[in-house]
Protein backbone atom coordinates (compact mmCIF):
# COMPACT_ATOMS: atom_id res chain seq x y z
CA UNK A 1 13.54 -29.97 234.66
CA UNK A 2 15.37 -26.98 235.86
CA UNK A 3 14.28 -25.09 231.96
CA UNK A 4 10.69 -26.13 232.74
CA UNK A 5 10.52 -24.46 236.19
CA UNK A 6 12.54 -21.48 234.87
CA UNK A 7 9.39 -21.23 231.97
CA UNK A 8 7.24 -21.82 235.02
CA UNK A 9 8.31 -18.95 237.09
CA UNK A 10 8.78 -16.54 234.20
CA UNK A 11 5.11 -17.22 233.06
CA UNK A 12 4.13 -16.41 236.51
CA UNK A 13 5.80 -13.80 236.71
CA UNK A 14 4.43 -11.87 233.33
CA UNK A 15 0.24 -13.15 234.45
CA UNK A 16 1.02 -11.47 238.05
CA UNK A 17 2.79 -8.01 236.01
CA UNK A 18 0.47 -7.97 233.50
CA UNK A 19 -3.21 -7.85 232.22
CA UNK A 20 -4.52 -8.01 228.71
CA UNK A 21 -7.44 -6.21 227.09
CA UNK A 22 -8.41 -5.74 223.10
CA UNK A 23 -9.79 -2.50 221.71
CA UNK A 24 -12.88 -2.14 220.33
CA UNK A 25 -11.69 -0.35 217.59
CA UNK A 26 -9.49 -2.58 214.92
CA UNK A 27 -9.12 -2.37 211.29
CA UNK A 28 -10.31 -5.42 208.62
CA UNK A 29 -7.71 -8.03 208.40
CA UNK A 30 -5.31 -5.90 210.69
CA UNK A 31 -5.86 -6.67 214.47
CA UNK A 32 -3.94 -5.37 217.35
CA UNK A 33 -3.95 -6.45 221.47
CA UNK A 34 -2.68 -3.81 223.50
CA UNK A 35 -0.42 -5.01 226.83
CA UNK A 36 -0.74 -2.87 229.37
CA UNK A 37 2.25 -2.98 231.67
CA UNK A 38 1.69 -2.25 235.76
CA UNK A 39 4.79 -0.85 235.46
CA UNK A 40 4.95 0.25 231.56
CA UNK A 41 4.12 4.08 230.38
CA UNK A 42 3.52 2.86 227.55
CA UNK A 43 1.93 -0.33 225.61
CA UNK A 44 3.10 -2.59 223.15
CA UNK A 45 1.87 -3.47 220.30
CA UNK A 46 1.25 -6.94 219.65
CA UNK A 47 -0.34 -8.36 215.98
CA UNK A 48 -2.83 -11.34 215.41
CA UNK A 49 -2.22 -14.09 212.82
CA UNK A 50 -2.55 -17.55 211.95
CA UNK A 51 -0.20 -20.03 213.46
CA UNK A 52 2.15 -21.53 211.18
CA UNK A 53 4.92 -24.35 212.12
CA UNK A 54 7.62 -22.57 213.59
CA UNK A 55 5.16 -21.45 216.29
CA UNK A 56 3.72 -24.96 217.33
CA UNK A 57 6.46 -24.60 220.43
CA UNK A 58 5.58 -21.64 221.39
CA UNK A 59 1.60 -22.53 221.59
CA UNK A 60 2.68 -25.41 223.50
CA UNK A 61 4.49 -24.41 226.09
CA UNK A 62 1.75 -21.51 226.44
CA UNK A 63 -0.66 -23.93 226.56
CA UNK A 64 1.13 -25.95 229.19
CA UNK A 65 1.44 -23.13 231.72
CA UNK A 66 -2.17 -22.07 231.53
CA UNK A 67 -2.37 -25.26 233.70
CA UNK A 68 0.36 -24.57 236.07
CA UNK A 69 -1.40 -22.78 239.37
CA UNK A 70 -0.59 -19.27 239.96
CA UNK A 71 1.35 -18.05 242.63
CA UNK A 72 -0.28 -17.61 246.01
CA UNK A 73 -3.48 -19.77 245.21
CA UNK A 74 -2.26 -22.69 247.35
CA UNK A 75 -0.38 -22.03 250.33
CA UNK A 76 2.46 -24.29 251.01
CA UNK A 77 5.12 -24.89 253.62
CA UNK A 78 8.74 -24.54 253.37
CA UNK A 79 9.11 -28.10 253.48
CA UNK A 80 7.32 -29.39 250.76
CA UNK A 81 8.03 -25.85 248.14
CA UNK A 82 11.14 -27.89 246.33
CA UNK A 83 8.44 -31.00 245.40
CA UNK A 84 5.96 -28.47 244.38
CA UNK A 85 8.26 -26.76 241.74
CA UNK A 86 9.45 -30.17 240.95
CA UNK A 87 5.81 -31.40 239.90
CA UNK A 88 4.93 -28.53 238.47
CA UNK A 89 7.91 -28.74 236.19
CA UNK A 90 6.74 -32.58 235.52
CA UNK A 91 3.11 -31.20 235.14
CA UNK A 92 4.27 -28.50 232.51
CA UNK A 93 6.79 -30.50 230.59
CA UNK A 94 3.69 -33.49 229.83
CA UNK A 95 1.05 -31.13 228.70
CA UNK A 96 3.80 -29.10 227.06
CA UNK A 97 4.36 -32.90 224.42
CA UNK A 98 0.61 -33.38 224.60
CA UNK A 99 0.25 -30.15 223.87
CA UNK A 100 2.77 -29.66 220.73
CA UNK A 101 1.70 -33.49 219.55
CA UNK A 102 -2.23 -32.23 219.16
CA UNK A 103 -1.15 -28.78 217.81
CA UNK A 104 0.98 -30.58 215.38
CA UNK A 105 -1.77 -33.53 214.39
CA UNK A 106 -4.17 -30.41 213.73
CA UNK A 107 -2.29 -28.66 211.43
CA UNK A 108 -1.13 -32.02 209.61
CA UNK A 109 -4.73 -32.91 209.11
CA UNK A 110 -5.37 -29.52 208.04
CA UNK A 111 -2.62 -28.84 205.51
CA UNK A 112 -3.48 -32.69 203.81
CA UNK A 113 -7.34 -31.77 203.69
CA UNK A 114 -6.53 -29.09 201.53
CA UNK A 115 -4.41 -30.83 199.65
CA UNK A 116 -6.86 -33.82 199.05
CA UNK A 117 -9.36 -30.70 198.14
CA UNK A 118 -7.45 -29.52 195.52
CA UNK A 119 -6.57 -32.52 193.74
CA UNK A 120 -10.26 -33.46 193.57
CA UNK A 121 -10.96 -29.97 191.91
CA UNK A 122 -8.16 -30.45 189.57
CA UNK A 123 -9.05 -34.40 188.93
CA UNK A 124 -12.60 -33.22 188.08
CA UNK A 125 -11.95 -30.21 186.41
CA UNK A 126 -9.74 -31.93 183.83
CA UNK A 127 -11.75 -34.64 183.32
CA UNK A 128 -14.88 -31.90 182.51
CA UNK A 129 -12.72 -30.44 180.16
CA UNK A 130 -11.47 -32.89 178.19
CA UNK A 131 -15.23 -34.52 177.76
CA UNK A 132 -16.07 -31.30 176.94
CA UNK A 133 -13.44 -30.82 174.88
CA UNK A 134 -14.38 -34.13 172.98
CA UNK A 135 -18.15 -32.79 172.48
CA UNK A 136 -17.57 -29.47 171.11
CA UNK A 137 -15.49 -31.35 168.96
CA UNK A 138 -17.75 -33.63 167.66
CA UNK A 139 -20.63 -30.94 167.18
CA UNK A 140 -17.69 -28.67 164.81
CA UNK A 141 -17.01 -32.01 162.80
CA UNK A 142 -21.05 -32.12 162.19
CA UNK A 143 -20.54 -28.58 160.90
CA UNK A 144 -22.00 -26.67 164.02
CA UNK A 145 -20.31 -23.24 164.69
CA UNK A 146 -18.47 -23.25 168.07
CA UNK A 147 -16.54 -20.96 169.96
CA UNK A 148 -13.56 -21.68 172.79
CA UNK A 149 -15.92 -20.39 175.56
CA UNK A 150 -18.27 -23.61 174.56
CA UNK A 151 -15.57 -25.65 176.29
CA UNK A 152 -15.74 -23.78 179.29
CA UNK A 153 -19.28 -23.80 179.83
CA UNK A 154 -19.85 -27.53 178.48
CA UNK A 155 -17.09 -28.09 181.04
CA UNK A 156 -18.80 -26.08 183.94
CA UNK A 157 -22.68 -27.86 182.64
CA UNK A 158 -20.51 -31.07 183.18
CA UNK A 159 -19.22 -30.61 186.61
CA UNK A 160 -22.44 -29.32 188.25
CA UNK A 161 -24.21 -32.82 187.16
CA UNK A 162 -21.66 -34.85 188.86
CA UNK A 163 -22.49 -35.95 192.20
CA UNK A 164 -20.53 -34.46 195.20
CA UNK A 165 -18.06 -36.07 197.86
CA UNK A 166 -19.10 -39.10 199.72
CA UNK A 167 -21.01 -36.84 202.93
CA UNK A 168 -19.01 -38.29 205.78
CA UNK A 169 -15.48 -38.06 203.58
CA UNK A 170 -17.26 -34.32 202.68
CA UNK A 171 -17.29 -33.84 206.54
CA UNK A 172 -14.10 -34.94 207.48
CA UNK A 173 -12.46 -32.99 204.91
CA UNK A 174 -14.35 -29.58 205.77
CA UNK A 175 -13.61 -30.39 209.64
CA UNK A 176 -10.26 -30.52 209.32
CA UNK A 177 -9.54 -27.57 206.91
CA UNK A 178 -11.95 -25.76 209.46
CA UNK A 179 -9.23 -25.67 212.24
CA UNK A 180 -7.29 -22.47 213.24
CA UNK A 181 -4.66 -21.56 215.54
CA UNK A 182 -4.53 -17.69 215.95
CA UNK A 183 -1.07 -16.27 218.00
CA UNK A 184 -0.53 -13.04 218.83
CA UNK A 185 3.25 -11.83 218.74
CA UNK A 186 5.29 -8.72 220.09
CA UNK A 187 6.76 -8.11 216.22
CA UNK A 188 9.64 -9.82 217.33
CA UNK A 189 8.13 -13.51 215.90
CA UNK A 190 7.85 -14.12 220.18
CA UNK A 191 4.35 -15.81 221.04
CA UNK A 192 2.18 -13.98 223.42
CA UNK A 193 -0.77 -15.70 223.43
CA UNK A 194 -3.00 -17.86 221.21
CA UNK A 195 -6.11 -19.61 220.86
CA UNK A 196 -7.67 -22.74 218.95
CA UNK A 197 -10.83 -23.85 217.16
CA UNK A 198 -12.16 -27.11 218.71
């Protein structure tokens, strides 16, 4: 409880001395945020990039705070301050699991779609090839002349005549390979931010 209020507070803390903005100007494949400090000279850089598993924490506990009220929105008396951090702590540490749990189902889903993906490429690809295999064979056995690249394209004639994916199993699959995470980080592999597809 105590390290969940101390998150809390320090969250707080960086919204209230802080405020984010994104140039206009950014480079393919190379973006950068700019935080500007109240009380910084000078900005830091932070980078853009996909989420990857060591950062599902991070995201979460983002997350969770982005539903923890700032300070000053509710006023509240002495008496009842101690139960307010206490909730909030409560508050944060639920969405925080619900939060990593969702994060972590995503990229699951994600990482076995395109696994599935690939061994339905492979599966078909081989099985193109070696019935492609077998009828260039056949055709230099008659006495026809054939070349190695008549595999490849009896293979590739092959393939396009199959029919595709089942369309819902199609759907599922592309959904799920469809989902991003994006963090931004202060070089330091910290999280500043994020953001997910739906």
């Amino acid at each position: 409880m105590h390290a969940a209020a101390s998150d809390v507070r320090q969250w707080r803390q960086d919204v209230a001395a802080k405020r984010w903005s994104v140039p206009r100007s950014r480079r393919a494949c190379s973006w950068r945020v700019q935080c500007c400090g109240s009380t910084q000279r000078s900005g830091t850089q932070h980078r853009v990039r996909r989420a990857t598993w060591a950062d599902v924490q991070s995201v979460a506990r983002l997350c969770a705070a982005a539903f923890v009220e700032l300070p000053g929105s509710v006023p509240q008396a002495p008496s009842v301050e101690g139960w307010s951090e206490y909730l909030d702590a409560k508050f944060f540490e639920a969405n925080a699991r619900e939060a990593t749990q969702a994060v972590g189902v995503a990229m699951s889903r994600k990482e076995e779609a395109a696994a599935a993906c690939r061994a339905t490429r492979r599966a078909r690809r081989a099985a193109a090839l070696q019935a492609a295999v077998a009828a260039v064979t056949r055709r230099a056995q008659a006495g026809e002349p054939v070349s190695p690249d008549d595999v490849d394209a009896a293979a590739a004639a092959l393939e396009a005549t199959w029919p595709p994916a089942p369309p819902l199993e199609e759907a599922r699959l592309r959904r799920a390979r469809q989902w991003m995470c994006l963090v931004t980080d202060d070089g330091n592999q910290r999280v500043t931010g994020w953001c997910a597809s739906i």
